[in-house]
PDB file of N, CA and C in Angstrom:
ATOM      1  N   UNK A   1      24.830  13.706 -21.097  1.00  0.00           N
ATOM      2  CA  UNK A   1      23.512  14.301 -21.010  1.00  0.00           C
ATOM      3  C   UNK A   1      22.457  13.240 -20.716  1.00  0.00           C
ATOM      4  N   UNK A   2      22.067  12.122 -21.278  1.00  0.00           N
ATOM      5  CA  UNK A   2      21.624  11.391 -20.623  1.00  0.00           C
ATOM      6  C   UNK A   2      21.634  10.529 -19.587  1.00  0.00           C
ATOM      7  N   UNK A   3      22.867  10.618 -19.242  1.00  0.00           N
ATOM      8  CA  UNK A   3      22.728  10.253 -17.723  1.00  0.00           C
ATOM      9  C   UNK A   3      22.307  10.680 -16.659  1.00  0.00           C
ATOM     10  N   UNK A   4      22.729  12.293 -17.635  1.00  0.00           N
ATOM     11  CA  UNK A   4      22.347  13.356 -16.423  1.00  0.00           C
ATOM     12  C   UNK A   4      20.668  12.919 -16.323  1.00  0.00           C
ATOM     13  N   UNK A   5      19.686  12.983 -17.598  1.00  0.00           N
ATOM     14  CA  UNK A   5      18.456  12.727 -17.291  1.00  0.00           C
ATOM     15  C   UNK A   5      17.685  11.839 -16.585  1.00  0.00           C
ATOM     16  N   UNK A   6      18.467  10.532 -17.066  1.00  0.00           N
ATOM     17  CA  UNK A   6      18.349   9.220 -16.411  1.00  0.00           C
ATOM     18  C   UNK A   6      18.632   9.698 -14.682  1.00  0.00           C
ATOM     19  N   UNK A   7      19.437  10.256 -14.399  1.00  0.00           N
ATOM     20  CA  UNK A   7      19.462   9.923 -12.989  1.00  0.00           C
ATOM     21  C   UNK A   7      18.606  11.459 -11.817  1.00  0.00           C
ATOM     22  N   UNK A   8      17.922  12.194 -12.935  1.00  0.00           N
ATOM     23  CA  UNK A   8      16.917  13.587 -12.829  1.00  0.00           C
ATOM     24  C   UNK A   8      15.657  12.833 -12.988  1.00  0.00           C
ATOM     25  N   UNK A   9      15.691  11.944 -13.447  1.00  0.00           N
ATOM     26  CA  UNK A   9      14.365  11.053 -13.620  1.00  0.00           C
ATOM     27  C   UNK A   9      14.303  10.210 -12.015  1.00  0.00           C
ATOM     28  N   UNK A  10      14.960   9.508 -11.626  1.00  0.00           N
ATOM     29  CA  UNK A  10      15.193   8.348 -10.860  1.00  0.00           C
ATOM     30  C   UNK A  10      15.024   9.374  -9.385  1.00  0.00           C
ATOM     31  N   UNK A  11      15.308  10.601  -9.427  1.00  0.00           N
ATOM     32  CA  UNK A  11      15.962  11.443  -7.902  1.00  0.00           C
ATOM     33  C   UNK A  11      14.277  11.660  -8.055  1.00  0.00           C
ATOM     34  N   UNK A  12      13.461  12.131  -9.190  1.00  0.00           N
ATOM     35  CA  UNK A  12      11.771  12.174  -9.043  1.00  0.00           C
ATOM     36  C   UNK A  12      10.846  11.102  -8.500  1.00  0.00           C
ATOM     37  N   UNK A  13      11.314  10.239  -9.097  1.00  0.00           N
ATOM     38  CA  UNK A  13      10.434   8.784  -8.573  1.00  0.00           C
ATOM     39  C   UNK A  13      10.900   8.693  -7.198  1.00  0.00           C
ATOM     40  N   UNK A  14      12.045   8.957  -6.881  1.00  0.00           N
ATOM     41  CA  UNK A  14      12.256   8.651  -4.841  1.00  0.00           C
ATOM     42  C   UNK A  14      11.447   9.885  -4.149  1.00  0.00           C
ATOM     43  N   UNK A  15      11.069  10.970  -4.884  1.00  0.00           N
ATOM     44  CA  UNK A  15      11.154  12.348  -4.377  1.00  0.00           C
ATOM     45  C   UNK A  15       9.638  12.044  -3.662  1.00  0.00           C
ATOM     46  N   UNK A  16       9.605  12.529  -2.535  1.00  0.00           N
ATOM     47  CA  UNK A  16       7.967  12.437  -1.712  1.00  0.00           C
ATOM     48  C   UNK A  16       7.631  13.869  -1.228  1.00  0.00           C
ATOM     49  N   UNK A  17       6.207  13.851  -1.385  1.00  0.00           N
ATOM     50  CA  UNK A  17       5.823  15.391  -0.801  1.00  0.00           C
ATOM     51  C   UNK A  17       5.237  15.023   0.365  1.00  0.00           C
ATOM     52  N   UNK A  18       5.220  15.501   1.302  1.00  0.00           N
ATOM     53  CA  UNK A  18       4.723  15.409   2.624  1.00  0.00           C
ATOM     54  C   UNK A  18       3.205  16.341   3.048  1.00  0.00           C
ATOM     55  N   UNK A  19       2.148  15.137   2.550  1.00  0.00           N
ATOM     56  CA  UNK A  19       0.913  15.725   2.752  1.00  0.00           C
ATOM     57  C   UNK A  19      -0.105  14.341   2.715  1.00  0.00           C
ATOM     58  N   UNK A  20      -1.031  14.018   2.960  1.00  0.00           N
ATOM     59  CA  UNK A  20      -2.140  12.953   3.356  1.00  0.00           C
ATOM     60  C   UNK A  20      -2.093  12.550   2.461  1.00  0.00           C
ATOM     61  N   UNK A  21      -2.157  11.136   2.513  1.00  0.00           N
ATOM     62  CA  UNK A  21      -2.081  10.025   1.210  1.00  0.00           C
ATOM     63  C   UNK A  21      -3.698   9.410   1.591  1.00  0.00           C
ATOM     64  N   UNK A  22      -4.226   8.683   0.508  1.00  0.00           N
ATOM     65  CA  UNK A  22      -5.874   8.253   0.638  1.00  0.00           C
ATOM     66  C   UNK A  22      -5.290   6.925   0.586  1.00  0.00           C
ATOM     67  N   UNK A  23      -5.889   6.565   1.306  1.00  0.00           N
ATOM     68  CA  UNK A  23      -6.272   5.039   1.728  1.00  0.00           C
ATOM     69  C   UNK A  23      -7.877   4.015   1.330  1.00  0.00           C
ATOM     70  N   UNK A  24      -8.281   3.196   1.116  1.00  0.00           N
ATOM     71  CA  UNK A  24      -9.523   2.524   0.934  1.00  0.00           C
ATOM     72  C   UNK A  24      -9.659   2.356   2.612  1.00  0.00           C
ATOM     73  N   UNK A  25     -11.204   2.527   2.681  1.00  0.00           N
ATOM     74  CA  UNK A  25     -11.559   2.470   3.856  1.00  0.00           C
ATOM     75  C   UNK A  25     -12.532   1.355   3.965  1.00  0.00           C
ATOM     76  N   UNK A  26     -12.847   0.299   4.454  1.00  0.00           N
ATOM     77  CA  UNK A  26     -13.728  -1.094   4.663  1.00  0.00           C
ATOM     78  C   UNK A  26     -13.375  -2.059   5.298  1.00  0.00           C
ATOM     79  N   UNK A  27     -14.452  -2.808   5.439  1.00  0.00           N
ATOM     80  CA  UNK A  27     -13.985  -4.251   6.094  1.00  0.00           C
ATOM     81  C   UNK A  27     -15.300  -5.151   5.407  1.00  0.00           C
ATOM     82  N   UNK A  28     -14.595  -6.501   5.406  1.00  0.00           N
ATOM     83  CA  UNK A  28     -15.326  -7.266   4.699  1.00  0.00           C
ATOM     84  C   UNK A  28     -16.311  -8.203   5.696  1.00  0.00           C
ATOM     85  N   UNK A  29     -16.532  -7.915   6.657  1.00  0.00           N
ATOM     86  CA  UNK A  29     -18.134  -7.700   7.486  1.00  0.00           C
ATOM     87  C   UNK A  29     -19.023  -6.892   6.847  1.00  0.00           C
ATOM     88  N   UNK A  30     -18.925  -5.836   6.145  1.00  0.00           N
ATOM     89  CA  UNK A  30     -19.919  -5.466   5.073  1.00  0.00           C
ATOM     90  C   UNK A  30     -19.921  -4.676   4.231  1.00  0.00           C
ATOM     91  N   UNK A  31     -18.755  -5.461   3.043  1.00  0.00           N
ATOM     92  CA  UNK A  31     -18.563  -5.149   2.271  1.00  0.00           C
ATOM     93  C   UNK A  31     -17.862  -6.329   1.660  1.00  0.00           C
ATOM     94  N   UNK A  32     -18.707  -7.318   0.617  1.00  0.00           N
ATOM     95  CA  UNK A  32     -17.263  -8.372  -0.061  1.00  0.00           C
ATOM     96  C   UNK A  32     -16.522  -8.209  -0.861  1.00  0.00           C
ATOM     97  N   UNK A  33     -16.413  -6.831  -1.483  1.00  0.00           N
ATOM     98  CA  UNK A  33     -15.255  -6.334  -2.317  1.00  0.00           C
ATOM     99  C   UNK A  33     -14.131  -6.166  -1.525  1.00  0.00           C
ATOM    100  N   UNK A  34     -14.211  -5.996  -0.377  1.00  0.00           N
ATOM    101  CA  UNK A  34     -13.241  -5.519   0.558  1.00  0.00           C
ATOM    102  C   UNK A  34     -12.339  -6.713   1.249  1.00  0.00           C
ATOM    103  N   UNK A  35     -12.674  -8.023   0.682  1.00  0.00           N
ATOM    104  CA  UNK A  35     -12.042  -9.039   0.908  1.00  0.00           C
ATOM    105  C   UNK A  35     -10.610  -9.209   0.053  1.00  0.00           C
ATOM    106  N   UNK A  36      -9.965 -10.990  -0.176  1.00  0.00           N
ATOM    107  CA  UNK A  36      -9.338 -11.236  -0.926  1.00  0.00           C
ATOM    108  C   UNK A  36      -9.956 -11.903  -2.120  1.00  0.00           C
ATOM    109  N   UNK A  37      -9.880 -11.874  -3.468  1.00  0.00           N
ATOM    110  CA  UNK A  37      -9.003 -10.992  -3.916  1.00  0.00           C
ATOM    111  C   UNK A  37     -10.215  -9.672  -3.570  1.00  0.00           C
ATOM    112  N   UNK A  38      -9.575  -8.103  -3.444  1.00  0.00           N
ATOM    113  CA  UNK A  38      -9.867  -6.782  -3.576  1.00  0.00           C
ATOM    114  C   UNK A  38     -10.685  -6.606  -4.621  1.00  0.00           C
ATOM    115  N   UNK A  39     -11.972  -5.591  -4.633  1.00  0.00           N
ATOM    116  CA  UNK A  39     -12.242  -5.022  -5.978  1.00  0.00           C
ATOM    117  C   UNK A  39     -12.747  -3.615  -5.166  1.00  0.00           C
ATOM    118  N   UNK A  40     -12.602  -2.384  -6.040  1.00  0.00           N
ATOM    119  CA  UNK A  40     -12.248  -1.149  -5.684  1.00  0.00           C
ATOM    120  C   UNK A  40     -13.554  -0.227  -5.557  1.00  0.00           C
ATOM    121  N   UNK A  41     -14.501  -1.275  -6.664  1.00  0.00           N
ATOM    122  CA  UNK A  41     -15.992  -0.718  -7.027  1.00  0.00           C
ATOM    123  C   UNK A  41     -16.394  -0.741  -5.614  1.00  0.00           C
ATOM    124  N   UNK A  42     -17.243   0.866  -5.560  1.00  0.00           N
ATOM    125  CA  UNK A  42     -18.146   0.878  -4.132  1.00  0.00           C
ATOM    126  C   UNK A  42     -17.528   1.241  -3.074  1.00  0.00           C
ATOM    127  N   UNK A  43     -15.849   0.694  -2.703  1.00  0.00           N
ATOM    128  CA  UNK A  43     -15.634   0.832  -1.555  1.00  0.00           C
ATOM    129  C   UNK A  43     -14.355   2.351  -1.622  1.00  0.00           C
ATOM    130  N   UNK A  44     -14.918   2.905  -0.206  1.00  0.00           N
ATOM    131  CA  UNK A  44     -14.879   4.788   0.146  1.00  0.00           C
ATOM    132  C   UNK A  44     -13.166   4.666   0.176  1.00  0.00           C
ATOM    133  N   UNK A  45     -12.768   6.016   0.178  1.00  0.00           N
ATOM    134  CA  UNK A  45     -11.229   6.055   0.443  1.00  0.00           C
ATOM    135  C   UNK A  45     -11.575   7.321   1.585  1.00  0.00           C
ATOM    136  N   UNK A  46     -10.421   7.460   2.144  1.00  0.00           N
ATOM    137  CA  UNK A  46     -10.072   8.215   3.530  1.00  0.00           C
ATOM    138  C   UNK A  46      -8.989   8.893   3.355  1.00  0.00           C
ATOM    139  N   UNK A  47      -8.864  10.382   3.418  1.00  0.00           N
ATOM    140  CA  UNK A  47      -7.723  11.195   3.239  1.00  0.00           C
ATOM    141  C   UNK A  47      -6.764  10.765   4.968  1.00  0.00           C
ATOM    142  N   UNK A  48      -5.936  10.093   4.735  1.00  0.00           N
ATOM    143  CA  UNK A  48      -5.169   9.854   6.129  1.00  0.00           C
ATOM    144  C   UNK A  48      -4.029  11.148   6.129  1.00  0.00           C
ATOM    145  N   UNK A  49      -4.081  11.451   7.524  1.00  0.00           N
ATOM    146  CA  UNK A  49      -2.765  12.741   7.669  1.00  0.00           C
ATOM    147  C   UNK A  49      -1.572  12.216   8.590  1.00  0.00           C
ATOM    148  N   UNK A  50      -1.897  10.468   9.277  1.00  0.00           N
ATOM    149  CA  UNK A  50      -0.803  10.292   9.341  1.00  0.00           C
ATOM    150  C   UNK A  50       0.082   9.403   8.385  1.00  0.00           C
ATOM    151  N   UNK A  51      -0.496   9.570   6.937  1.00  0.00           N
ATOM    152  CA  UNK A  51       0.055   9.486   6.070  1.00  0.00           C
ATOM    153  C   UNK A  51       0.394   7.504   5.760  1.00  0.00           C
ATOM    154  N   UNK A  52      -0.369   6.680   6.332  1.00  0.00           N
ATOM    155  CA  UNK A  52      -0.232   5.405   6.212  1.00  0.00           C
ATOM    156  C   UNK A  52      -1.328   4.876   6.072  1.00  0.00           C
ATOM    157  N   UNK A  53      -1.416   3.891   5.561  1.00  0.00           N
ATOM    158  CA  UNK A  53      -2.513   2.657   5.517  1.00  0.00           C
ATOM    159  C   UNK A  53      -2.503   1.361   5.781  1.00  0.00           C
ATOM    160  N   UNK A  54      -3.566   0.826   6.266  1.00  0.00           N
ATOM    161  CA  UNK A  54      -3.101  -0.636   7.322  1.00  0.00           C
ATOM    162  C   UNK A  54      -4.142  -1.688   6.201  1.00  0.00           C
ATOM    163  N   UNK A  55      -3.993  -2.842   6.305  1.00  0.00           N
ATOM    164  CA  UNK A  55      -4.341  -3.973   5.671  1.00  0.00           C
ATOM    165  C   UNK A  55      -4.033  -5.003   6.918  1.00  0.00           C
ATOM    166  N   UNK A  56      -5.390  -5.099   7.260  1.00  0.00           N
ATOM    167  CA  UNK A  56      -5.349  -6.257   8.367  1.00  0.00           C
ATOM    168  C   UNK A  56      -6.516  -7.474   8.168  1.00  0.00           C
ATOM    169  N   UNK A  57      -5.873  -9.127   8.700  1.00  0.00           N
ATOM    170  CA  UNK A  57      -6.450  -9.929   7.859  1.00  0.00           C
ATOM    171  C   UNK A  57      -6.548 -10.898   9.136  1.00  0.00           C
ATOM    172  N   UNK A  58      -7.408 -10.908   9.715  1.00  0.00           N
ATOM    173  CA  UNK A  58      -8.004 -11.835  10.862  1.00  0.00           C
ATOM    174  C   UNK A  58      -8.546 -13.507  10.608  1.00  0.00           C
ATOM    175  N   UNK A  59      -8.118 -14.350  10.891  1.00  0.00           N
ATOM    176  CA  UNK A  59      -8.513 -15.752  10.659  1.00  0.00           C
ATOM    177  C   UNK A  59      -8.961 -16.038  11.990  1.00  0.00           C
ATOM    178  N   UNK A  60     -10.786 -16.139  12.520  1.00  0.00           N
ATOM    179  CA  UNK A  60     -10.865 -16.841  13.783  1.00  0.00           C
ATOM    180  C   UNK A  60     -11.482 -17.683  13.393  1.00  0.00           C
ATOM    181  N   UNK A  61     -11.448 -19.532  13.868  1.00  0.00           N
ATOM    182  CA  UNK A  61     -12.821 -20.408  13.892  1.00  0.00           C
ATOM    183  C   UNK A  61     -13.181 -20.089  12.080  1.00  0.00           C
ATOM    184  N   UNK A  62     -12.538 -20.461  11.669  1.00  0.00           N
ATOM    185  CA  UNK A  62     -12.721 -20.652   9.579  1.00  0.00           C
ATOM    186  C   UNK A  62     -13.311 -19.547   9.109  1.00  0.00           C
ATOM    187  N   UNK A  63     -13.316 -18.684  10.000  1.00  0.00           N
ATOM    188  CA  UNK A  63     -13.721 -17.127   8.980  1.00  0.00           C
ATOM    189  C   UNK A  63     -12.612 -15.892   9.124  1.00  0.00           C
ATOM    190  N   UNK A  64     -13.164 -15.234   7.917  1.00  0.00           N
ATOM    191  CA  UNK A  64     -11.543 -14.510   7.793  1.00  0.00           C
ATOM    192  C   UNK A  64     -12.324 -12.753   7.638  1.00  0.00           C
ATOM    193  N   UNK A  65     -11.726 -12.481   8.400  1.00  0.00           N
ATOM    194  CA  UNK A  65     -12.142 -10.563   8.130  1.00  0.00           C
ATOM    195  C   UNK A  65     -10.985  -9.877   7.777  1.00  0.00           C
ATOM    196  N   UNK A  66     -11.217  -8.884   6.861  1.00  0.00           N
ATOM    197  CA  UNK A  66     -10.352  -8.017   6.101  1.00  0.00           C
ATOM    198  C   UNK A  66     -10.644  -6.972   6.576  1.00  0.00           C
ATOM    199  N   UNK A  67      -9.633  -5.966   7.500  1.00  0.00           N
ATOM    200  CA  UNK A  67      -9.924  -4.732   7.262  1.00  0.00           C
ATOM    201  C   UNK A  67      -8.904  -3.615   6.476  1.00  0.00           C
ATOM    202  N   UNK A  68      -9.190  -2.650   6.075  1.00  0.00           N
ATOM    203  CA  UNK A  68      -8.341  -1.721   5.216  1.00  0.00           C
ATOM    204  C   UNK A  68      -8.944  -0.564   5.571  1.00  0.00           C
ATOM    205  N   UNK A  69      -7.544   0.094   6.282  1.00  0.00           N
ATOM    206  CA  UNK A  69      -8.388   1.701   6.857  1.00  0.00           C
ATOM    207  C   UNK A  69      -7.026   2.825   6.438  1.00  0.00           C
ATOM    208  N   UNK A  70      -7.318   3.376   7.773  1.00  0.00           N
ATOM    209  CA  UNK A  70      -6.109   4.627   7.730  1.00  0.00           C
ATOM    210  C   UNK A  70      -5.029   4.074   8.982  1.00  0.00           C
ATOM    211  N   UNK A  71      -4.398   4.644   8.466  1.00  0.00           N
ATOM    212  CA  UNK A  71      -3.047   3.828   9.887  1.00  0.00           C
ATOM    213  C   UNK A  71      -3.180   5.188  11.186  1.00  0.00           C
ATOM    214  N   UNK A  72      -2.871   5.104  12.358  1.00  0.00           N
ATOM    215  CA  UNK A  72      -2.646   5.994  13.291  1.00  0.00           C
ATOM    216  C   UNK A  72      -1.263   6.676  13.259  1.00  0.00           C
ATOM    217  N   UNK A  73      -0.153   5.647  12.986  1.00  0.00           N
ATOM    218  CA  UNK A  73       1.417   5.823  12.776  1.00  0.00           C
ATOM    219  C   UNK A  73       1.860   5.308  12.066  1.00  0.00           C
ATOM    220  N   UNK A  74       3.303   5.538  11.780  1.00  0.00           N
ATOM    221  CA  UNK A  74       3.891   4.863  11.214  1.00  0.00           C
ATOM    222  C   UNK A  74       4.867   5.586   9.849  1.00  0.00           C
ATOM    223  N   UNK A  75       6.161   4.855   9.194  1.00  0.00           N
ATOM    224  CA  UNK A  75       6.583   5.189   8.006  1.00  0.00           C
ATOM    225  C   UNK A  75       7.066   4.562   7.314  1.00  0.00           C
ATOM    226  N   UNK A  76       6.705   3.330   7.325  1.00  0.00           N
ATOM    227  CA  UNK A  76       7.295   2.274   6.139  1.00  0.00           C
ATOM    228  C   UNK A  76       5.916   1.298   5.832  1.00  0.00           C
ATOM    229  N   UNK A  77       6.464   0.530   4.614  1.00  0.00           N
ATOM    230  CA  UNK A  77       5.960  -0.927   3.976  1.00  0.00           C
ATOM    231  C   UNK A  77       6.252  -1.894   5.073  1.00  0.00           C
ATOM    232  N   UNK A  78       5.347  -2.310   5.662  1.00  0.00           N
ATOM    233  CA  UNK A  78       5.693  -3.902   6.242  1.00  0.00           C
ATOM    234  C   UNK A  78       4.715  -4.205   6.746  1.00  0.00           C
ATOM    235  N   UNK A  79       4.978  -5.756   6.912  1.00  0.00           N
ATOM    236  CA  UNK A  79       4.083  -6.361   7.613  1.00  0.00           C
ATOM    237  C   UNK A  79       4.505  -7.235   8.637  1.00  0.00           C
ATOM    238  N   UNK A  80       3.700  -7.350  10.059  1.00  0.00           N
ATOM    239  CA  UNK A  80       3.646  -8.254  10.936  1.00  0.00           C
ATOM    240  C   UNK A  80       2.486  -9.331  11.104  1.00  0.00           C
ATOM    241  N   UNK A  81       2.727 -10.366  11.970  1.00  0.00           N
ATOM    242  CA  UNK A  81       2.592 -11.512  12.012  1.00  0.00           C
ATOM    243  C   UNK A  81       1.959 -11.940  13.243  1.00  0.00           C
ATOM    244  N   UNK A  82       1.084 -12.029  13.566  1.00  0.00           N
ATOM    245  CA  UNK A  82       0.474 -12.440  15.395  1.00  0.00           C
ATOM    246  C   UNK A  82      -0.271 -13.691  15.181  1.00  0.00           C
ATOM    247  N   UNK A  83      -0.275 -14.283  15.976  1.00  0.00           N
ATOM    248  CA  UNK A  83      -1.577 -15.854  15.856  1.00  0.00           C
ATOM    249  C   UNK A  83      -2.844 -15.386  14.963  1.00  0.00           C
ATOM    250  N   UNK A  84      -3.220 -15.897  14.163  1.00  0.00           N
ATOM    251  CA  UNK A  84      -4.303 -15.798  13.251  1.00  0.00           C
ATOM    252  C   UNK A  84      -4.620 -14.639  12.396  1.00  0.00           C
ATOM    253  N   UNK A  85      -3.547 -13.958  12.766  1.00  0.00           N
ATOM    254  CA  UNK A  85      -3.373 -12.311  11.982  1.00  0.00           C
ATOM    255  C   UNK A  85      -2.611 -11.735  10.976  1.00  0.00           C
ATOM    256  N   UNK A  86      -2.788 -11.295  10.630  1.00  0.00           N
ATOM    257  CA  UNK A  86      -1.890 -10.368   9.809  1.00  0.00           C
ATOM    258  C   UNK A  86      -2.022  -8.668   9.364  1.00  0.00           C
ATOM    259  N   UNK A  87      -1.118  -8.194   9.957  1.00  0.00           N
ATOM    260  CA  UNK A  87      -1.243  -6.635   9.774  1.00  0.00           C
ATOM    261  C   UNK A  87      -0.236  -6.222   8.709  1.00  0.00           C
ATOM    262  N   UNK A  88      -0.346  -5.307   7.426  1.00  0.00           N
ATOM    263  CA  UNK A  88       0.402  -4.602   6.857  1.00  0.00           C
ATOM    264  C   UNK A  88       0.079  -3.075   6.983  1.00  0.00           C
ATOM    265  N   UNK A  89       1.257  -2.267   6.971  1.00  0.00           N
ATOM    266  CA  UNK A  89       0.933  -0.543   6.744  1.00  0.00           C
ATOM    267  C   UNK A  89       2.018  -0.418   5.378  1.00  0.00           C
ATOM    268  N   UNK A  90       1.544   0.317   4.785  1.00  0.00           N
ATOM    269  CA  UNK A  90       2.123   1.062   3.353  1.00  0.00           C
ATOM    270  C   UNK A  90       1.827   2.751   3.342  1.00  0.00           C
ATOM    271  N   UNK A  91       2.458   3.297   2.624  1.00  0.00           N
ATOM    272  CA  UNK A  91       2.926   4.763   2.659  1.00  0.00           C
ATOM    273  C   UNK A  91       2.548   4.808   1.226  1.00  0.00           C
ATOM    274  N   UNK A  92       1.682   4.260   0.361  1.00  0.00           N
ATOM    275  CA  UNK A  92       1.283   5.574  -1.026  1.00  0.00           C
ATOM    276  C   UNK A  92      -0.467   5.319  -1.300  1.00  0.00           C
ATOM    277  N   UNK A  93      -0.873   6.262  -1.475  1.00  0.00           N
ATOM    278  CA  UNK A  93      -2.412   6.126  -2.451  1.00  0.00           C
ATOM    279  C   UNK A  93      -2.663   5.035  -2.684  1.00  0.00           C
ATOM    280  N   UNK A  94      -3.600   4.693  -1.671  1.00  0.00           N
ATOM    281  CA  UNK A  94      -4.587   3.440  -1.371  1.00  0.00           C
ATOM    282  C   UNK A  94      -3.788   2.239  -2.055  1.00  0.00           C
ATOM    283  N   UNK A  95      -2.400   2.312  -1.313  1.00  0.00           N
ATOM    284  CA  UNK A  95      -1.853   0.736  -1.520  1.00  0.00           C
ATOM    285  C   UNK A  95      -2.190   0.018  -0.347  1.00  0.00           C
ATOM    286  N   UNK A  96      -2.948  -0.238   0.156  1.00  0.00           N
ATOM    287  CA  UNK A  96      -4.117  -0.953   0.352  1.00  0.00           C
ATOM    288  C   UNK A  96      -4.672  -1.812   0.449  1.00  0.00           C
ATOM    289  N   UNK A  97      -4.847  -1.384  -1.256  1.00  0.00           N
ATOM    290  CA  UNK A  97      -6.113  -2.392  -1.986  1.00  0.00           C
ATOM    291  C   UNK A  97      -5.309  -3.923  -2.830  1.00  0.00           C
ATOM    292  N   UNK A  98      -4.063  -3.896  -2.236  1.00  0.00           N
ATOM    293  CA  UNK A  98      -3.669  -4.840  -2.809  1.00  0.00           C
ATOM    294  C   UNK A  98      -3.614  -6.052  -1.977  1.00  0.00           C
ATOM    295  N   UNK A  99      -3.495  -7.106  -2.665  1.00  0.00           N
ATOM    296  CA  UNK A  99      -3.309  -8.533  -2.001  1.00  0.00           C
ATOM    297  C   UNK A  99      -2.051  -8.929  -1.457  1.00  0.00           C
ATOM    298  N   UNK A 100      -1.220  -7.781  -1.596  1.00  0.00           N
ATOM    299  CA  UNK A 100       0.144  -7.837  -1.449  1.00  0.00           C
ATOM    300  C   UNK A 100       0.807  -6.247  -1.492  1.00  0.00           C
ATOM    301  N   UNK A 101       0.719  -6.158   0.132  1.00  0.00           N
ATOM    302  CA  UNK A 101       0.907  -4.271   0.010  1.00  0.00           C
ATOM    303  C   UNK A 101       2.180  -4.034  -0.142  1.00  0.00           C
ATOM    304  N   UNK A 102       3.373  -5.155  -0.443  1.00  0.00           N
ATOM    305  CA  UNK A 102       4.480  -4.177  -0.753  1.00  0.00           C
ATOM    306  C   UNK A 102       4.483  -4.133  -1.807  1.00  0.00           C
ATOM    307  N   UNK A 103       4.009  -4.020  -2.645  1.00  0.00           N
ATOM    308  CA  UNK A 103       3.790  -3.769  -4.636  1.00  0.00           C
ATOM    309  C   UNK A 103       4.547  -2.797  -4.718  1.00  0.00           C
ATOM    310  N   UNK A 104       4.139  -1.825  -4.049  1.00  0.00           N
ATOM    311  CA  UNK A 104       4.810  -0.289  -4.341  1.00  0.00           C
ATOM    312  C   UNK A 104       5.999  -0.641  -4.678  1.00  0.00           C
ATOM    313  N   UNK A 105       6.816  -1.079  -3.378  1.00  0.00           N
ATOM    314  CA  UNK A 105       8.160  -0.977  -3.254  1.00  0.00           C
ATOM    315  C   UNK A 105       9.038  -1.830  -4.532  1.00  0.00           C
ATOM    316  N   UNK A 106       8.008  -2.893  -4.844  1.00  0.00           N
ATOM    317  CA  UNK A 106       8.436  -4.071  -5.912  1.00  0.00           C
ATOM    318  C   UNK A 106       8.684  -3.011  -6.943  1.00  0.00           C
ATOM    319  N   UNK A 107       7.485  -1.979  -7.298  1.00  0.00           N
ATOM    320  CA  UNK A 107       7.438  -1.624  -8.368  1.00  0.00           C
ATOM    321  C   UNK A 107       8.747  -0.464  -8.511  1.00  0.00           C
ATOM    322  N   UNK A 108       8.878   0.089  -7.197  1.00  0.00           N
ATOM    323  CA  UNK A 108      10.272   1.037  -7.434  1.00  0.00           C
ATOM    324  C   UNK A 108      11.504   0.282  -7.807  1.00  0.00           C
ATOM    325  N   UNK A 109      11.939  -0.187  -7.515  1.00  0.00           N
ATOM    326  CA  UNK A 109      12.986  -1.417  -7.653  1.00  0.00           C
ATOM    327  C   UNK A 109      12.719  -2.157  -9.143  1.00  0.00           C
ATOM    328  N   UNK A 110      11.650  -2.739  -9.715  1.00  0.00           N
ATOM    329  CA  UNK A 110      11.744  -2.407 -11.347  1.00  0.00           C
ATOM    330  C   UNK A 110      11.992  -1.276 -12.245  1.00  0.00           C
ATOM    331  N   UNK A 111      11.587   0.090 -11.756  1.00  0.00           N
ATOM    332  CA  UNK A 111      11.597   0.905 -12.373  1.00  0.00           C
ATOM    333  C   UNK A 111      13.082   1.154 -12.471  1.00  0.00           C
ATOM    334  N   UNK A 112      13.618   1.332 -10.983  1.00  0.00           N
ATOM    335  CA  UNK A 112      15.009   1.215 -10.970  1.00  0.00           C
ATOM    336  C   UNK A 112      15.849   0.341 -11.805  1.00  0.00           C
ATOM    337  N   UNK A 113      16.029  -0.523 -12.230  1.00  0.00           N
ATOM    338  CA  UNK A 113      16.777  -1.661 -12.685  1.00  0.00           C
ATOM    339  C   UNK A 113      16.456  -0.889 -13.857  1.00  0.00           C
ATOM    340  N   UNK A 114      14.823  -1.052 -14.577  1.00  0.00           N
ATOM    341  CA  UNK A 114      15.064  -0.767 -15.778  1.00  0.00           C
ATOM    342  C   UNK A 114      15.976   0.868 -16.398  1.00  0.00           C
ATOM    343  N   UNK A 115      15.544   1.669 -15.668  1.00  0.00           N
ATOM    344  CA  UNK A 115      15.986   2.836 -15.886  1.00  0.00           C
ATOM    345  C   UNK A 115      17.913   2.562 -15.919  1.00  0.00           C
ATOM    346  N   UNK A 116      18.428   1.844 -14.650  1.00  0.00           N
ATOM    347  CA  UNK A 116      19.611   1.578 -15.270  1.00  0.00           C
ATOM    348  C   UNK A 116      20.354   0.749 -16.337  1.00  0.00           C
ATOM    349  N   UNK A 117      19.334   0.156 -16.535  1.00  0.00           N
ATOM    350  CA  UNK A 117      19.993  -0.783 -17.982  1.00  0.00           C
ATOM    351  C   UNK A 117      19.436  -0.120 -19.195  1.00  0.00           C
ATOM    352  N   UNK A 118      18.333   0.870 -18.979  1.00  0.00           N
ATOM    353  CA  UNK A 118      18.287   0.862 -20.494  1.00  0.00           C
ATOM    354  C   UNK A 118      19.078   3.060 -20.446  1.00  0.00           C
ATOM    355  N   UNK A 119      19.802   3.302 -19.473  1.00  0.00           N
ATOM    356  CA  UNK A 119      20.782   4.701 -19.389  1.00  0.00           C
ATOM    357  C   UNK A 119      21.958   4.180 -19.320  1.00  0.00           C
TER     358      UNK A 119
END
């Protein structure tokens, strides 16, 4: 019986509903919460319907712009890499706003482990 729960628990946490996830919407041209590190005060969120969010981090000539919007496409955690750039997209509620957008995924993968060691 508890395994059975343990693993009725675990099939919920993977389980996704398919409908617009919110994203933080800014750029730190005007807004400095919207930089690194993030702070959440003030800055708007955006119901996205294609269901992603981008975290993009521009270095030109010693200044650095942050933007964090809604993605156009897409269905995974990752990030790419271009000369002075950096783009991430993530798939949950304004993951985003982090300094490090695959958190999510970190955090499924703890939950996981723990749920199997302590079932």
């Amino acid at each position: 019986m508890k395994l059975v729960l343990c693993l009725a628990t675990l099939c919920m946490m993977m389980y996704e509903v398919e409908s617009a996830i919110t994203c933080y919407s800014c750029t730190s041209l005007t807004s400095s919460n919207c930089g690194d590190p993030f702070n959440s005060a003030g800055v708007t969120t955006s119901s996205c319907s294609a269901n992603i969010c981008l975290k993009t981090k521009l270095e030109v000539t010693g200044a650095t712009l942050i933007t964090r919007s809604c993605g156009i496409s897409g269905s995974s955690d990752s990030c790419s890499s271009v000369s002075g750039g950096t783009a991430c997209s993530c798939t949950k509620d304004n993951c985003n706003g982090s300094s490090f957008v695959m958190a999510s995924a970190v955090s499924t993968v703890a939950a996981l482990v723990a749920a199997l060691y302590f079932c």
